[in-house]
Protein backbone atom coordinates (compact mmCIF):
# COMPACT_ATOMS: atom_id res chain seq x y z
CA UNK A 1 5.98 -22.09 16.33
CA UNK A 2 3.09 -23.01 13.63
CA UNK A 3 3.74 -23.41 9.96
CA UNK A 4 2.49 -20.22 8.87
CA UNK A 5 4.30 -18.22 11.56
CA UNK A 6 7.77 -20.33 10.48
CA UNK A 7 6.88 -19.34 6.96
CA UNK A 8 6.27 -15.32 7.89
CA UNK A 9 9.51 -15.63 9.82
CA UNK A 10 11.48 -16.45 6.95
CA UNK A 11 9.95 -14.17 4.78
CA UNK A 12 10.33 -11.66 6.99
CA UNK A 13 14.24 -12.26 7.81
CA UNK A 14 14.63 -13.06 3.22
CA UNK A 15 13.99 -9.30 3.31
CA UNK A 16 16.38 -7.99 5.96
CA UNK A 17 19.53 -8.23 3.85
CA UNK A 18 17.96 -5.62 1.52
CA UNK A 19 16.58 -3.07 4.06
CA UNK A 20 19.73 -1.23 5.08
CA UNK A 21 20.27 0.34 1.37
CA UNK A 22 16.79 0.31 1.00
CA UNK A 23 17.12 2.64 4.47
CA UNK A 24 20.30 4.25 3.32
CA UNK A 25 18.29 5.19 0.16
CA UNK A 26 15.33 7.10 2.14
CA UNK A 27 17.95 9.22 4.00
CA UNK A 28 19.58 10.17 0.50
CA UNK A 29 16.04 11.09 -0.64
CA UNK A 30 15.19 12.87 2.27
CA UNK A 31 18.91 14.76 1.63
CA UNK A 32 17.99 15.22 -2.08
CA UNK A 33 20.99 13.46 -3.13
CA UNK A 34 19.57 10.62 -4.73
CA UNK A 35 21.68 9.29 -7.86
CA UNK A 36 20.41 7.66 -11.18
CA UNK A 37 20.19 3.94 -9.86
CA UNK A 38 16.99 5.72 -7.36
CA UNK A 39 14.61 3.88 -9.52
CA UNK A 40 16.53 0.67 -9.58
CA UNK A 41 16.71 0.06 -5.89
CA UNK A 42 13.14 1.41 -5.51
CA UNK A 43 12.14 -1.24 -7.50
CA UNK A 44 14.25 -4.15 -6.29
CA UNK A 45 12.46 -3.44 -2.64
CA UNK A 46 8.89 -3.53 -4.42
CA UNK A 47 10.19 -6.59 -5.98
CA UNK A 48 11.30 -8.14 -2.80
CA UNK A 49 7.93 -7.09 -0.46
CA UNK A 50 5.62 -7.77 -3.12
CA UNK A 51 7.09 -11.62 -2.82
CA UNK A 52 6.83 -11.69 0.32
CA UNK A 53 2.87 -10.18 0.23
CA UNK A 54 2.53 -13.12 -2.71
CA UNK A 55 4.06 -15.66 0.02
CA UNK A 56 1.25 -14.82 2.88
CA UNK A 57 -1.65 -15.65 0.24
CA UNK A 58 -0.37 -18.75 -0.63
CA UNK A 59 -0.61 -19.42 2.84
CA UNK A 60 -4.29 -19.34 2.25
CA UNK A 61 -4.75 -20.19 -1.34
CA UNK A 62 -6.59 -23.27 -2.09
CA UNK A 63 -8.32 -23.82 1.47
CA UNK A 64 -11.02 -23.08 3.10
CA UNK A 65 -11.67 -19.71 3.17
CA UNK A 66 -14.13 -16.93 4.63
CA UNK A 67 -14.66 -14.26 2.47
CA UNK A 68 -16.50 -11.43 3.58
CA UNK A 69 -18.63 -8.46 1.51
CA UNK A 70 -17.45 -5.23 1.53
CA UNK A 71 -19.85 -1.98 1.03
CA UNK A 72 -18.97 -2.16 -2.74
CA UNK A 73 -19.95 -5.81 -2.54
CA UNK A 74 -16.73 -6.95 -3.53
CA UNK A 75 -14.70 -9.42 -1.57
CA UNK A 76 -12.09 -9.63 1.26
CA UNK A 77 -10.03 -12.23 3.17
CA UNK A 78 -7.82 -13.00 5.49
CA UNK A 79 -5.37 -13.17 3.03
CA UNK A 80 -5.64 -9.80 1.63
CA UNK A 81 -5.90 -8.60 5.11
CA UNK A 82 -2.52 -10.06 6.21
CA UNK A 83 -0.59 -9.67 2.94
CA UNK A 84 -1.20 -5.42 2.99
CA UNK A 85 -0.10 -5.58 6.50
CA UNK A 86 2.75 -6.82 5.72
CA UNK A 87 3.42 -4.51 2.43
CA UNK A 88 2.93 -2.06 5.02
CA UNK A 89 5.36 -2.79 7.46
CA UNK A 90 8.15 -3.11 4.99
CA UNK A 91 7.29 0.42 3.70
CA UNK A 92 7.24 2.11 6.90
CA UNK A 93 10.32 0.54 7.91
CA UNK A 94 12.56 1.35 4.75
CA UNK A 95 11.12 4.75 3.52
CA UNK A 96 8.86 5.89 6.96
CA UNK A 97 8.40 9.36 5.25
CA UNK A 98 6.85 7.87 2.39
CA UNK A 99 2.99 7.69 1.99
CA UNK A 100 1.33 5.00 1.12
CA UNK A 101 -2.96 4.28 -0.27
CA UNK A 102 -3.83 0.37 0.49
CA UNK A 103 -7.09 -1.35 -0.60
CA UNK A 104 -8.06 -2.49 2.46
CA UNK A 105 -6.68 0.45 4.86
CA UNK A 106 -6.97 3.11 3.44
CA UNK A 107 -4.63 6.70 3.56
CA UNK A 108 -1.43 6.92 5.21
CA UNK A 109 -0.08 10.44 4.44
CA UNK A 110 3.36 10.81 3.98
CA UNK A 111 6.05 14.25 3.47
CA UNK A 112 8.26 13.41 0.84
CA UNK A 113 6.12 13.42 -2.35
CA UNK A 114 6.53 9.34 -2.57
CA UNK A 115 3.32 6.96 -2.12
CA UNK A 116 3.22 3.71 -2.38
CA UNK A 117 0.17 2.39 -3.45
CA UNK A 118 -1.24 -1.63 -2.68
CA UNK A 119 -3.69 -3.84 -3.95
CA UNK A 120 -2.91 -6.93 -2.03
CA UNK A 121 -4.83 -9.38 -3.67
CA UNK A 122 -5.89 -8.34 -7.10
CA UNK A 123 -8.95 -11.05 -8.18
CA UNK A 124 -9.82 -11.95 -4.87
CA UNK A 125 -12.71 -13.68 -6.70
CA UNK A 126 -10.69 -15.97 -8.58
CA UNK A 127 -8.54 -16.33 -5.60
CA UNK A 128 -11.96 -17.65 -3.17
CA UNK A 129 -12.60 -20.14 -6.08
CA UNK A 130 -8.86 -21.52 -6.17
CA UNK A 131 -8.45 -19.94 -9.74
CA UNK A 132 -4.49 -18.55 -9.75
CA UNK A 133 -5.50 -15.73 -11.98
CA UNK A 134 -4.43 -13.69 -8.48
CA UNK A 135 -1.80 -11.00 -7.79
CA UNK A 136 -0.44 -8.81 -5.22
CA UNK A 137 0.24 -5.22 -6.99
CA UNK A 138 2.62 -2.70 -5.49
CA UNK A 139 2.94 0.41 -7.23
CA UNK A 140 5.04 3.89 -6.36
CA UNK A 141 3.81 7.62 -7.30
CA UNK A 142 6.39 10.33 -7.43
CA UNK A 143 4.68 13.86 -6.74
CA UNK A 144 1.80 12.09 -8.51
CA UNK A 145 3.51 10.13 -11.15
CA UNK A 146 3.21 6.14 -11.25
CA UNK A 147 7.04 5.18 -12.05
CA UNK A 148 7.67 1.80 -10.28
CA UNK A 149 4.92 -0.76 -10.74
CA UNK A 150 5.44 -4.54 -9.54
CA UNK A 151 2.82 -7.63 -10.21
CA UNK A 152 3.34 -10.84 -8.66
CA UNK A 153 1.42 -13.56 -9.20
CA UNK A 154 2.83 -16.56 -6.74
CA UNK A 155 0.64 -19.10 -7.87
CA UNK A 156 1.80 -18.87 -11.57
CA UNK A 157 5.23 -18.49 -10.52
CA UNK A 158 4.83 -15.02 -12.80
CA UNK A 159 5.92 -11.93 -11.34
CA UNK A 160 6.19 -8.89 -13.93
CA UNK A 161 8.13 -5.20 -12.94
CA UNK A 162 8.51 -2.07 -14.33
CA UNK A 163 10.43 1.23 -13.42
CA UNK A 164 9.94 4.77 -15.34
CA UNK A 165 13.06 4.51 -18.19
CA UNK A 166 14.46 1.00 -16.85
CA UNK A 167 11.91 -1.36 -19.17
CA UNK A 168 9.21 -3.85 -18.05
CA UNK A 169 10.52 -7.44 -17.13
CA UNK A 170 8.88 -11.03 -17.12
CA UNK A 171 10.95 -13.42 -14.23
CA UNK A 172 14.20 -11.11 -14.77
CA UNK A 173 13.66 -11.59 -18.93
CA UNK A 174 12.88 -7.80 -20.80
CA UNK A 175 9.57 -8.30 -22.40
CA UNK A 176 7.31 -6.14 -24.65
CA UNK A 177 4.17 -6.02 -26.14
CA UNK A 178 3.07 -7.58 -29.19
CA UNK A 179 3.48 -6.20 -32.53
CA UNK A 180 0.03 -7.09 -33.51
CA UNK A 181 -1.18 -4.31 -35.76
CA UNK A 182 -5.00 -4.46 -36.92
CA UNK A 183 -7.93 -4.95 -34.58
CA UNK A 184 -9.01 -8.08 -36.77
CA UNK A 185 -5.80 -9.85 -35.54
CA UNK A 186 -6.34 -8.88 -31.97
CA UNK A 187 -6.94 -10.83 -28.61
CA UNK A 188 -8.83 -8.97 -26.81
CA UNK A 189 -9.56 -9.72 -22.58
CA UNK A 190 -12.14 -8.29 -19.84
CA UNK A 191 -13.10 -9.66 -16.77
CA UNK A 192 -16.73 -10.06 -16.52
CA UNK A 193 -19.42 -9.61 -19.89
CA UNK A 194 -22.28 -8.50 -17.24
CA UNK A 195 -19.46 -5.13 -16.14
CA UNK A 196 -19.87 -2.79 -19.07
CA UNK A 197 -24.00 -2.27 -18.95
CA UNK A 198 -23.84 -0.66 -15.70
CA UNK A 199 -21.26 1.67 -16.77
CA UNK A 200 -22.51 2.98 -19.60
CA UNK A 201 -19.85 1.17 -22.25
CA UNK A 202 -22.36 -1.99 -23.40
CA UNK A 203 -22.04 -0.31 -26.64
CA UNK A 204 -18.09 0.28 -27.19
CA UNK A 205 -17.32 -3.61 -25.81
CA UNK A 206 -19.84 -5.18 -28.56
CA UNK A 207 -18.32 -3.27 -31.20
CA UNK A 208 -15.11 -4.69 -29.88
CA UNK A 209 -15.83 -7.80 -29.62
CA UNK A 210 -17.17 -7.78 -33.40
CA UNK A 211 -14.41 -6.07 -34.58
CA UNK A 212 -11.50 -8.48 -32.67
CA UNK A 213 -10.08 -12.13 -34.09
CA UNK A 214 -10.62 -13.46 -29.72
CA UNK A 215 -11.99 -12.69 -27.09
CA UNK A 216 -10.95 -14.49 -23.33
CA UNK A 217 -12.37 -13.34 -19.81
CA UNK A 218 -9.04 -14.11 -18.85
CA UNK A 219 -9.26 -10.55 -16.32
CA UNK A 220 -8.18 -8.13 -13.68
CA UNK A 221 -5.05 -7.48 -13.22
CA UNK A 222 -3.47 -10.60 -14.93
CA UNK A 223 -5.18 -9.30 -18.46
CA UNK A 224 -3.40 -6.23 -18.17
CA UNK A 225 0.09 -7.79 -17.64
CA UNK A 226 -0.85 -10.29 -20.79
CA UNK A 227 -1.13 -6.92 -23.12
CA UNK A 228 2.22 -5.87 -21.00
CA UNK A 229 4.05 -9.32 -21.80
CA UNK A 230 2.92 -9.64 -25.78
CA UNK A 231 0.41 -12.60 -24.79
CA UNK A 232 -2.86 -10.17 -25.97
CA UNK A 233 -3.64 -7.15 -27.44
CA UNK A 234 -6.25 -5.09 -25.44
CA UNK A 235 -7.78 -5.39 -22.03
CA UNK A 236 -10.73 -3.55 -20.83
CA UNK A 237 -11.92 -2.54 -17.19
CA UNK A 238 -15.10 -0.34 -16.89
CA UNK A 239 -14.29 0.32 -13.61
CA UNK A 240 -10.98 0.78 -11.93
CA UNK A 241 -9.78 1.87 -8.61
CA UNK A 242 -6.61 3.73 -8.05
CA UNK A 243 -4.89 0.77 -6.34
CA UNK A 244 -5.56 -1.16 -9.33
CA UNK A 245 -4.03 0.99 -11.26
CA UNK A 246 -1.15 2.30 -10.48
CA UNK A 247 1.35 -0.86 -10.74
CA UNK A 248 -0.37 -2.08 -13.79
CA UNK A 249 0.34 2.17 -15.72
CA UNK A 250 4.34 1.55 -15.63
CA UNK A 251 4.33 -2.23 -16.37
CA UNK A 252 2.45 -1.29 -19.65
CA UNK A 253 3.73 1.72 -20.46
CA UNK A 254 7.34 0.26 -20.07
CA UNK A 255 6.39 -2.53 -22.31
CA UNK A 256 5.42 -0.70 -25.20
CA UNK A 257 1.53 -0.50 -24.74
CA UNK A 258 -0.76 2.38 -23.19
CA UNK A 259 -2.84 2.44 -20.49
CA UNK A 260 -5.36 5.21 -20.02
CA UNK A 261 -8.69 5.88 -18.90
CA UNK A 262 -11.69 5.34 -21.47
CA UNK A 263 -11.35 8.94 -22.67
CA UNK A 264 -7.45 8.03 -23.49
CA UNK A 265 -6.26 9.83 -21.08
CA UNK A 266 -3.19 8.30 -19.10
CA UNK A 267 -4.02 7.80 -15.76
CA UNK A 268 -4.07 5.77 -12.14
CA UNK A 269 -7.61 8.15 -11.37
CA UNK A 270 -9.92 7.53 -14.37
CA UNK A 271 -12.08 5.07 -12.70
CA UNK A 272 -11.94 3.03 -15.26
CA UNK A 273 -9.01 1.96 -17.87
CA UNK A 274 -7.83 0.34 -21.15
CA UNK A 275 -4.74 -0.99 -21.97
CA UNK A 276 -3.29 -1.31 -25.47
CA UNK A 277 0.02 -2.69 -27.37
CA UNK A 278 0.14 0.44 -28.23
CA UNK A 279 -0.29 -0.09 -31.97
CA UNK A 280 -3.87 -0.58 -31.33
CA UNK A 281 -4.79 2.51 -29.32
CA UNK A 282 -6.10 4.58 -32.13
CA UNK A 283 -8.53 1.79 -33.57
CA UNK A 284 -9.53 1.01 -29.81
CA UNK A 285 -10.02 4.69 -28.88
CA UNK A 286 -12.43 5.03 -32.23
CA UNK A 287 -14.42 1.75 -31.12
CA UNK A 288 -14.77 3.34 -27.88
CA UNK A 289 -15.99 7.10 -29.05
CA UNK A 290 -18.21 5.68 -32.01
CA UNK A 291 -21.23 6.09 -30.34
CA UNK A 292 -20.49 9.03 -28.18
C-alpha cells in the first residue's frame, strides 16, 4: 500500500467511530424525532469530514501540481477533485437522503429538505502557488436555510465552525467578531484589486478603501473567517458562488458579524457577498449605495 492510500485509510477508518450516531441521527430525522442536540451532532460530522477533505489536499499541497482551467477560467486539481469525493462519500453514507451541491460535481438531489453544500478547496489559486491561505468549506441548508457551516484550513492548523444558536468556534475556543466601531478604524480584506471593475462595484471598493485605516488582499474564504474570528473588520467578494457561501453565512453570523449580498440582503444566492462585524454594516452598506 502507497503513502497516500495508508494516509486515506486512516482517515477513512478516524471517521468510522462517529458514523453510527451520525446514522442513528438520519433515521431520527427521517422519523421526525430529532431532539435539540440535532445541530450539535450535525456539526461534529461536518467537523470530522471536513478534516478528513483538509487531510487529502495536504496530500498534494506544496508539490507539483497540474492545474487545469475550467469554463469560468478558474482552477481545478487533483486535490479538489479527490477531497469532494470524499466529502461525498461520508454524506451519502451517514445521511443518504440528504442532498448535497459540490463545486466540482455538481447536484445531487436529495428528499429530506437537508443539503449539504462543498467547496473543496476554497483558493485553489493560492493553493497551486503553495500559499496556505486554502480551505475546504462544508456547509448544511435546512429547507433552504444555511445553519451548520465548517472551514478548515489544514495548512494553518485553523479550522473555524458554526451551528444556527450553538456560536462560532476557533480550534474548540468561542470566538467573535471585533468590536471595532468606525470605518476609519477598520481592516478591511478582498481578494484581488483587478475583481470589482468587471462587476460593476470599482466605485463602492475605492470609496472603501479611502474611507478604511488597512487594507490586506489577504482573500477568499480565509478573509471571511478573519471578520468571523475578530482579526478584521470587512471582507468583500464581487462575485460569489453558492458553495462559497454557504459555510462562510453561519460562521459569521454566529460570530457576531453579517454576511449578505451587496444589496444587504442575507444570503448563500446573491452572487456576490460582504461580510461585516456587524457594527460596521450600516457605514459599509452606505459606501456601497453612494453612487447608486
Amino acid at each position: 500500500m502507497g503513502y497516500c492510500e495508508e494516509r486515506s485509510s486512516a482517515a477513512i477508518s478516524k471517521g468510522a467511530g462517529l458514523l453510527h450516531s451520525f446514522q442513528s441521527l438520519a433515521m431520527t430525522e427521517k422519523k421526525g424525532m430529532v431532539g435539540k442536540d440535532r445541530q450539535q451532532q450535525l456539526l461534529e460530522f461536518a467537523v470530522d469530514a471536513a478534516r478528513q477533505a483538509g487531510e487529502i489536499t495536504l496530500e498534494y499541497f506544496q508539490t507539483v501540481l497540474t492545474p487545469e482551467r475550467k469554463p469560468d477560467r478558474t482552477f481545478v486539481t487533483a486535490a479538489d477533485r479527490k477531497a469532494e469525493e470524499r466529502l461525498r462519500a461520508l454524506i451519502r453514507e451517514a445521511y443518504p437522503d440528504h442532498g448535497i451541491i459540490g463545486e466540482e460535481f455538481g447536484e445531487e438531489p436529495g428528499a429530506s429538505g437537508w443539503t449539504w453544500i462543498i467547496d473543496p478547496l476554497d483558493g485553489t489559486a493560492s493553493f497551486i502557488h503553495g500559499v496556505p491561505l486554502f480551505g475546504v468549506l462544508l456547509g448544511l441548508e435546512s429547507d433552504g436555510e444555511a445553519v451548520v457551516g465548517v472551514a478548515n484550513f489544514p495548512a494553518l492548523g485553523e479550522l473555524v465552525s458554526a451551528a444556527k444558536g450553538l456560536g462560532c468556534f476557533w480550534n474548540g475556543r468561542r470566538v467573535a467578531v471585533s468590536v471595532v466601531d468606525n470605518l476609519k478604524d477598520a481592516l478591511l480584506l478582498f481578494t484581488d484589486s483587478s475583481g470589482f471593475q468587471p462587476h460593476g462595484r470599482e466605485g463602492a471598493f475605492r470609496r472603501l478603501l479611502a474611507s478604511t485605516r488597512m487594507h490586506r488582499s489577504w482573500g477568499d474564504c480565509y478573509g471571511h473567517i478573519l471578520v468571523a474570528t475578530g482579526r478584521a473588520e470587512v471582507m468583500l467578494d464581487p462575485v460569489m458562488n453558492v458553495w462559497d457561501c454557504a459555510a462562510l453565512m453561519p460562521i459569521v453570523q454566529e460570530a457576531g458579524g453579517t454576511f449578505t449580498d451587496w444589496g444587504g440582503r442575507p444570503t448563500i444566492r446573491g452572487g456576490n457577498a460582504i461580510s461585516t462585524n456587524g457594527l460596521l454594516f450600516d457605514q459599509v452598506m452606505r459606501m456601497v449605495r453612494e453612487g447608486d
